[in-house]
Protein backbone atom coordinates (compact mmCIF):
# COMPACT_ATOMS: atom_id res chain seq x y z
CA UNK A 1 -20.85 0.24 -29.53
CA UNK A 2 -19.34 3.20 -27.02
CA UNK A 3 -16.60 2.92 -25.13
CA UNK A 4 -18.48 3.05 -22.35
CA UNK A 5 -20.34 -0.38 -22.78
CA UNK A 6 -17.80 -1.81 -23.90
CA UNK A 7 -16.01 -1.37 -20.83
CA UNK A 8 -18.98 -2.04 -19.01
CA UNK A 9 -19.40 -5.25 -21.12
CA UNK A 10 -16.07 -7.02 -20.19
CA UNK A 11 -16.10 -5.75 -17.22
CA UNK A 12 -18.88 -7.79 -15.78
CA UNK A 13 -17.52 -10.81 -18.43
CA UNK A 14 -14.34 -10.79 -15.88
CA UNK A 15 -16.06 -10.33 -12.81
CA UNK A 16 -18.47 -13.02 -13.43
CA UNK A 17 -17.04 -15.34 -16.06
CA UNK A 18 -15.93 -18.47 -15.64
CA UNK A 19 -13.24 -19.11 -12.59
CA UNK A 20 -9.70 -20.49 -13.29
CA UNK A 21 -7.23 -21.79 -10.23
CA UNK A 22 -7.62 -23.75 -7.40
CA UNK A 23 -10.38 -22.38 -5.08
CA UNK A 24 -8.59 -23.25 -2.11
CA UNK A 25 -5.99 -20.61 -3.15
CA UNK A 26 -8.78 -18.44 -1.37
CA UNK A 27 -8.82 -19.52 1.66
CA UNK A 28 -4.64 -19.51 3.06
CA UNK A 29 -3.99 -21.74 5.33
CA UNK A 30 -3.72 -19.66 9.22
CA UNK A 31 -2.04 -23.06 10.85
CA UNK A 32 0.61 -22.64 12.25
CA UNK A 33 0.03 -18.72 12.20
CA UNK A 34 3.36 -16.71 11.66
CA UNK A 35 4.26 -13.18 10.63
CA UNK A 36 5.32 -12.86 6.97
CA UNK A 37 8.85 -12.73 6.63
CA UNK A 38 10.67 -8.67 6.00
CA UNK A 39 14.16 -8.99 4.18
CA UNK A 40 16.73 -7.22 6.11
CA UNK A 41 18.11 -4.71 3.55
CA UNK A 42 14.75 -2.97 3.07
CA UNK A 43 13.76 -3.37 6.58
CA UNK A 44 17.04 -1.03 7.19
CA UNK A 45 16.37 0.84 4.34
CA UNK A 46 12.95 1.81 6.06
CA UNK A 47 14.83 2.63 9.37
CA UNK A 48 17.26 4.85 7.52
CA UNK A 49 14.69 6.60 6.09
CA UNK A 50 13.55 7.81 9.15
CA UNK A 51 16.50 9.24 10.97
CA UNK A 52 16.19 12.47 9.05
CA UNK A 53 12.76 13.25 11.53
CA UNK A 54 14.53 11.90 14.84
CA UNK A 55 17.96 13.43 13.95
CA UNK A 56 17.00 16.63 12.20
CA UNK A 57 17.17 20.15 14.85
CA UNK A 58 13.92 21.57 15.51
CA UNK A 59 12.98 24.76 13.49
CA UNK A 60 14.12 28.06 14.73
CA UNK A 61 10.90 30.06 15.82
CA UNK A 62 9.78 33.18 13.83
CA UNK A 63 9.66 36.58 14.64
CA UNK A 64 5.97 37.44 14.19
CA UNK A 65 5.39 40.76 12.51
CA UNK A 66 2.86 43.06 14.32
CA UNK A 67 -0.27 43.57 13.35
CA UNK A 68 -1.76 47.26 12.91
């Protein structure tokens, strides 16, 4: 047997086998509807991250070099 259909073989055996879990593990719960939570430290991690394009100079311009 290739690789190929192999592949294709279990594949299709996880995509269509038998289920395991709860099925309402689907279907979250939207009452009462909240944003997710962000930890702190990465949120400012994130924030620090992008100083660099606020803070940074703009680029000096070019002399352009004429053309004959």
């Amino acid at each position: 047997m290739s690789r190929i259909t192999r592949a294709a073989r279990e594949t299709a055996s996880h995509c269509h086998g038998p289920r395991r879990g709860d099925p309402a593990d689907l279907y979250p719960s939207l009452t009462p509807l909240s944003w997710p939570e962000v930890p702190a430290l990465p949120a400012l991690a994130v924030l620090a991250g992008l100083l660099p394009a606020v803070l940074a100079p703009p680029p000096l311009p070019q002399p352009r070099e004429a053309v004959a």
